[in-house]
Protein backbone atom coordinates (compact mmCIF):
# COMPACT_ATOMS: atom_id res chain seq x y z
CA UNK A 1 -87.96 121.44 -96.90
CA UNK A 2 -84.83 120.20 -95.19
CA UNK A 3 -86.49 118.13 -92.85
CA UNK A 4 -86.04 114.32 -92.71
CA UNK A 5 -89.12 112.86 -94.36
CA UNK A 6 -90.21 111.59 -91.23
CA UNK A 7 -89.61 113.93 -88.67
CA UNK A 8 -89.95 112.70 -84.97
CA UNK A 9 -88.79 115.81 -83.07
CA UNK A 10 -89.65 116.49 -79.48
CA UNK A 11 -91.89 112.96 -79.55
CA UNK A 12 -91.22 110.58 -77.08
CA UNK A 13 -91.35 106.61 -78.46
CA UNK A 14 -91.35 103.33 -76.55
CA UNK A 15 -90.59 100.11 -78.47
CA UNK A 16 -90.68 96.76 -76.87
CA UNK A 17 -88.42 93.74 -77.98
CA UNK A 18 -85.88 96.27 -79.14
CA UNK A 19 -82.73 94.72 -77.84
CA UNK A 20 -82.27 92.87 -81.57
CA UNK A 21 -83.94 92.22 -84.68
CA UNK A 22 -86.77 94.61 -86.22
CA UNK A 23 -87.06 96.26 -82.95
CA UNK A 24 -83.48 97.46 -82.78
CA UNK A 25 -83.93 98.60 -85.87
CA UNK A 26 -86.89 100.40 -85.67
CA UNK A 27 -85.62 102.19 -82.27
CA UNK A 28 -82.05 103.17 -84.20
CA UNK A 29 -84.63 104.61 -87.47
CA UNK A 30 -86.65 106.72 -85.11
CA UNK A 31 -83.60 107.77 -83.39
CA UNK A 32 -82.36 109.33 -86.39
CA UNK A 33 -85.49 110.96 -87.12
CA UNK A 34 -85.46 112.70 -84.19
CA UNK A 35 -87.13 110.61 -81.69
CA UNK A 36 -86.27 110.20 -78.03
CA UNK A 37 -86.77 106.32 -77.68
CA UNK A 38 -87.43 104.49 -74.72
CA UNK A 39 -85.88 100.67 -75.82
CA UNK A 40 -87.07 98.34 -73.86
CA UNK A 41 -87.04 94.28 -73.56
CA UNK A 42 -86.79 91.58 -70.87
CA UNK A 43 -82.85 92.48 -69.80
CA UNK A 44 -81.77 95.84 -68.96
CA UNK A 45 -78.15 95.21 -70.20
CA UNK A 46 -79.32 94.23 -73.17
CA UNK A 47 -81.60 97.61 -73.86
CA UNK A 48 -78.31 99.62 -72.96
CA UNK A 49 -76.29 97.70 -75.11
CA UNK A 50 -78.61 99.88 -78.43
CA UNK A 51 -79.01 102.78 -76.13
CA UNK A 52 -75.49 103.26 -76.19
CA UNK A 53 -75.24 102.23 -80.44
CA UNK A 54 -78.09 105.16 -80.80
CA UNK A 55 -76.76 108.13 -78.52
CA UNK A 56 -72.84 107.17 -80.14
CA UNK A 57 -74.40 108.12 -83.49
CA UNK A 58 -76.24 111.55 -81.83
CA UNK A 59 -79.81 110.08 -80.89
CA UNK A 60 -81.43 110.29 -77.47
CA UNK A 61 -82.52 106.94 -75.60
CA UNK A 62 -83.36 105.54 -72.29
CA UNK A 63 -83.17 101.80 -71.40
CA UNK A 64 -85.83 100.34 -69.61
CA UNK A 65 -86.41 96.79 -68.83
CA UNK A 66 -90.00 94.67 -69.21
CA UNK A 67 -91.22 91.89 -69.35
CA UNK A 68 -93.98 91.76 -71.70
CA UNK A 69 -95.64 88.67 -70.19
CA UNK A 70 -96.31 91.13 -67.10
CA UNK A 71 -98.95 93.57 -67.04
CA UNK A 72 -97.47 95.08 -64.01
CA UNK A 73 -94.18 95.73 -65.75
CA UNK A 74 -95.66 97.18 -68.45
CA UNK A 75 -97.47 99.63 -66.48
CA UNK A 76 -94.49 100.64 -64.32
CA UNK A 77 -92.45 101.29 -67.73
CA UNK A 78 -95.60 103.51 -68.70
CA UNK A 79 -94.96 104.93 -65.18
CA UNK A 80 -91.68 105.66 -66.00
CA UNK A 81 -92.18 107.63 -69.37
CA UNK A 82 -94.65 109.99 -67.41
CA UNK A 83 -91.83 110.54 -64.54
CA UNK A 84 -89.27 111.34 -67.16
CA UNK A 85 -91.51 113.05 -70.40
CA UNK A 86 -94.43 113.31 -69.21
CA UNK A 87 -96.01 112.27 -72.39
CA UNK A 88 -95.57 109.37 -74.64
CA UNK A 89 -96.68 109.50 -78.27
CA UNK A 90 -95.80 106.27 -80.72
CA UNK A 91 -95.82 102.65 -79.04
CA UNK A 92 -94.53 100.51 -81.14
CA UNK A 93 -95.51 97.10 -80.32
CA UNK A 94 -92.85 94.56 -81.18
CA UNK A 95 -92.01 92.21 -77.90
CA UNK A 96 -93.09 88.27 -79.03
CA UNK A 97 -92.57 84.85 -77.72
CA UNK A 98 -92.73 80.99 -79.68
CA UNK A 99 -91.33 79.05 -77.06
CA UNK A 100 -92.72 75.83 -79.58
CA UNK A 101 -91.82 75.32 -82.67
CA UNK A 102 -93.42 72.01 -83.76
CA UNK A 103 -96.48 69.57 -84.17
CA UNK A 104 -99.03 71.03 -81.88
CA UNK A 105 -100.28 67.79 -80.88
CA UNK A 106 -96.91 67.69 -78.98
CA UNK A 107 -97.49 71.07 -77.43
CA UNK A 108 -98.41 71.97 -73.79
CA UNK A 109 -100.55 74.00 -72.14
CA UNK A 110 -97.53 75.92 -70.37
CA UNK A 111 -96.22 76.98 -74.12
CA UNK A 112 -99.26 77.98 -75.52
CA UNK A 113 -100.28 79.84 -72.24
CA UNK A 114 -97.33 81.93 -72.45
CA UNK A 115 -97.15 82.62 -76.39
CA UNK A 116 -100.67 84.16 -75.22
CA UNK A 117 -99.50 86.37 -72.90
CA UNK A 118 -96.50 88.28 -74.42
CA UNK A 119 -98.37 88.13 -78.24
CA UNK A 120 -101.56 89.01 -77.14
CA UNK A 121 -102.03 89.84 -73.65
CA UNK A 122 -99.03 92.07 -73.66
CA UNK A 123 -99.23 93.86 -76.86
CA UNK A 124 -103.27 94.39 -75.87
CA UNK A 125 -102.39 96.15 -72.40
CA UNK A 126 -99.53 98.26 -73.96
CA UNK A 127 -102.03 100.03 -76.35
CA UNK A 128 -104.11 100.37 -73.46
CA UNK A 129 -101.75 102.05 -71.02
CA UNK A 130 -100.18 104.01 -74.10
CA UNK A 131 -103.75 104.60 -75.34
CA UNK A 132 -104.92 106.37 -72.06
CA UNK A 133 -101.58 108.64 -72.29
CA UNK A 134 -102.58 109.49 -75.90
CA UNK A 135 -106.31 110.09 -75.36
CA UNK A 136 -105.50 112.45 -72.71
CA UNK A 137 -103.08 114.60 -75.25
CA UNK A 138 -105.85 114.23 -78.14
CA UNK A 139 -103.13 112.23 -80.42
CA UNK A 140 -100.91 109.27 -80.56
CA UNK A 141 -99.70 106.00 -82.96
CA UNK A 142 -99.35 102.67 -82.01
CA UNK A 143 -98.24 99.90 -84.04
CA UNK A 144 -98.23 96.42 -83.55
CA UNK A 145 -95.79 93.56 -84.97
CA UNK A 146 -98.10 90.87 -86.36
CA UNK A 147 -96.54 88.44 -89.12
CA UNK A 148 -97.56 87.15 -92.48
CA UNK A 149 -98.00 84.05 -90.03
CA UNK A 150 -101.62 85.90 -88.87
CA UNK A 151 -102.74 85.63 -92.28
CA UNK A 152 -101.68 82.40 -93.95
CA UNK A 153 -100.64 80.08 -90.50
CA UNK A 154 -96.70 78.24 -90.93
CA UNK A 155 -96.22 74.73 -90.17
CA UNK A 156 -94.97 74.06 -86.55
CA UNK A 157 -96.37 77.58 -85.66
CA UNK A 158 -100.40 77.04 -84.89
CA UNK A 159 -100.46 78.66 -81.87
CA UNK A 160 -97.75 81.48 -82.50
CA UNK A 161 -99.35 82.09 -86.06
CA UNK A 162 -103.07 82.73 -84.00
CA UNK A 163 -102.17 85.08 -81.99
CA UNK A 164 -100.21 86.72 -84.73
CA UNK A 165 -103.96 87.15 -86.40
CA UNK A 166 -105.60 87.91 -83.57
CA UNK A 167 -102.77 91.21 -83.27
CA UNK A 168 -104.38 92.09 -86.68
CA UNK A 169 -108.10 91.90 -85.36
CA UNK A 170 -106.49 93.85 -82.30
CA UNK A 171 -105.36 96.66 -84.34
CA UNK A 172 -108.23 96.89 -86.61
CA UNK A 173 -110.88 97.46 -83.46
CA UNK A 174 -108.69 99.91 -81.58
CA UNK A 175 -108.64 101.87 -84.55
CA UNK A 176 -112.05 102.13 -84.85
CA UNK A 177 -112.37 102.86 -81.30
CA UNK A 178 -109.63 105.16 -80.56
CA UNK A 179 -109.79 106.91 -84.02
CA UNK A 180 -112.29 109.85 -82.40
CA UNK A 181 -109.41 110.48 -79.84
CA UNK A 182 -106.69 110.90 -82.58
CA UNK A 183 -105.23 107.99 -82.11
CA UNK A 184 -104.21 105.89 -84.82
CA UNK A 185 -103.00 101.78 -84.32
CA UNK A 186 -101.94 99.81 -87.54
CA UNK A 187 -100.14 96.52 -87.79
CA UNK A 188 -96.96 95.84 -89.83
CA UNK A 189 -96.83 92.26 -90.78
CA UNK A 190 -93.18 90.96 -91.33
CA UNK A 191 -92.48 87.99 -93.84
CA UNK A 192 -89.35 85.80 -92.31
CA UNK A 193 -87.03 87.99 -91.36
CA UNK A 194 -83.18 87.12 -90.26
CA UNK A 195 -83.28 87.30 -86.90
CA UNK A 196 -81.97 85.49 -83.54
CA UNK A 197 -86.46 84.81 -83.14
CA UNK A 198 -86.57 83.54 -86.40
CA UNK A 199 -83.75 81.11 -86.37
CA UNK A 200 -85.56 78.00 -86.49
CA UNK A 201 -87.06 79.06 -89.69
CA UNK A 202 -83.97 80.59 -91.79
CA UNK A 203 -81.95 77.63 -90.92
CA UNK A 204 -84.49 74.84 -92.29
CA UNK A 205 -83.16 74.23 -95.42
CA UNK A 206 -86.72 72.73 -96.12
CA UNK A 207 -88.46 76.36 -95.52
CA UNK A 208 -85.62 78.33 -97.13
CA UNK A 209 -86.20 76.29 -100.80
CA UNK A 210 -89.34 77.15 -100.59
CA UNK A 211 -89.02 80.75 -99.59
CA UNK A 212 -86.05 81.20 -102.49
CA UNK A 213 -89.16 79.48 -104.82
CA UNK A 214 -92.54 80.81 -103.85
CA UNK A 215 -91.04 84.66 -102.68
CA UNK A 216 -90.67 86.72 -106.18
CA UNK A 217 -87.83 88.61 -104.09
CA UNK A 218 -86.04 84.88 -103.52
CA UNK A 219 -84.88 85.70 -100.29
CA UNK A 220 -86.14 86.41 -96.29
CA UNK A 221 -85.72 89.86 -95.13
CA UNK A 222 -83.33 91.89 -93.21
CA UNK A 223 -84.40 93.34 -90.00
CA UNK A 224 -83.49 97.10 -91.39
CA UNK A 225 -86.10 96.50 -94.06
CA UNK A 226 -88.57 96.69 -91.97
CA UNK A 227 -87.88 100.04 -90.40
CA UNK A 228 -89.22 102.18 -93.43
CA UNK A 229 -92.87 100.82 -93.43
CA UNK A 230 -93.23 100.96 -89.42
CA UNK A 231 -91.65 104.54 -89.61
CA UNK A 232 -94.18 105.64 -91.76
CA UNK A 233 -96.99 104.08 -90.11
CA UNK A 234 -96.27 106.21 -86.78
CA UNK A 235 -95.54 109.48 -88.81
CA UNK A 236 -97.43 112.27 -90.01
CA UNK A 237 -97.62 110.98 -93.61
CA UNK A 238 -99.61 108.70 -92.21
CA UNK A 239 -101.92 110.69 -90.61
CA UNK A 240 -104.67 108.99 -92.50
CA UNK A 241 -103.85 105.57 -91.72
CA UNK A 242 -105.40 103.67 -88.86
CA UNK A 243 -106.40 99.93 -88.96
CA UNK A 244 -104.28 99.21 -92.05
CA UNK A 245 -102.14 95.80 -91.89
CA UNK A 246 -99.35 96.50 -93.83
CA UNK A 247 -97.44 93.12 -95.49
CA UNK A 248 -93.70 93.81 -96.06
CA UNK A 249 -92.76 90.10 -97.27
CA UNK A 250 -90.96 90.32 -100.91
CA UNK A 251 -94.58 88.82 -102.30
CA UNK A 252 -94.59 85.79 -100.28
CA UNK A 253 -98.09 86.40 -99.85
CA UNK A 254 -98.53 87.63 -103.53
């Protein structure tokens, strides 16, 4: 009974993009639950930077650098977690890229290409390398980062806002694939949220009048708002949840 409500204890958790934004805040939440997190992102200083923020306040962290883009560097980070735990049970799927923000008649083919390979092609061979870890311990949780953008598409973002969908279509066949191996993958989808990523969309006056008149809340998020709904997702009171997209956008949607 004295338990945190979600308890992470003695579970091992990678989380990619976690130098800033949701996914620092998600690796600090299952810190504090008990987690040992593995925070990675593209620069190593940069994932020591919150591993030092989380073992200050009496968590347990590693940094470990990746590139998301790279298969191979997501496989030696997997590499890594079986050195140093030997097992690896929630993956929390957060790393993205929208190196284009505009028309998409103006957009090339080296843009698109790589929003491709960190939102799709990166997030898809995560689950798999964490997925083969899991399968062979009978359970696991994944989650991937999609975006209210993978259901209703934003101006300027065609191409970031389609792979944000195809995340969701991701999660939902993994789930029913994986679900006989106890493994459960669900998507969180984030409504603008107020982070260094999101900056050319929380300071366009233009989109923030319409997000202060079409969002019943009136305002974008704060990264730390997110960290409830993905917690859940990868904990036991979820242990009936798999290939559920999960909207946390103050009714933007709605």
């Amino acid at each position: 009974m004295n338990k945190p409500q979600f308890d992470f204890e003695g579970r091992v958790a990678l989380v990619t993009g976690a130098s800033r934004g949701i996914g620092r805040s998600i690796a600090h939440g299952l810190a504090a639950c008990g987690a040992t997190v593995v925070v990675s992102s593209r620069k190593q200083e940069a994932c020591e930077v919150v591993v030092e923020e989380i073992r200050a306040g009496g968590g347990k962290a590693i940094a470990a650098a990746c590139n998301t883009g790279d298969p191979e560097a997501i496989s030696a980070v997997m590499q890594r977690v079986d050195a140093e735990f030997g097992h690896l049970d929630v993956l929390i799927n957060n790393a993205a890229t929208n190196p284009y923000y505009g028309p998409v008649l103006e957009m090339d083919l080296g843009a698109f290409q790589k929003t491709l390979d960190v939102n799709l092609r990166g997030c898809f061979w995560a689950a798999v390398e964490a997925g083969r870890r899991m399968r062979a311990n009978g359970k696991g949780a994944i989650l991937n980062v999609s975006s209210v953008n993978g259901r209703r598409p934003m101006d300027g973002q065609v191409v970031y806002s389609m792979t944000k969908a195809g995340l969701i279509n991701l999660t939902q066949g993994l789930a029913r694939e994986w679900g006989r191996h106890g493994i459960r993958v669900n998507a969180l989808l984030p409504g603008i949220t107020e982070t260094r990523f999101a900056a050319a969309l929380h300071q366009d006056a233009q989109i923030m009048g319409l997000v202060q008149r079409l969002t019943p809340l009136g305002r974008i998020a704060q990264p730390d708002e997110m960290t409830g709904a993905a917690l859940y997702l990868v904990s036991d009171l979820a242990s009936y949840t798999t290939g559920e997209a999960l909207t946390v956008d103050g009714g933007w949607l709605a």
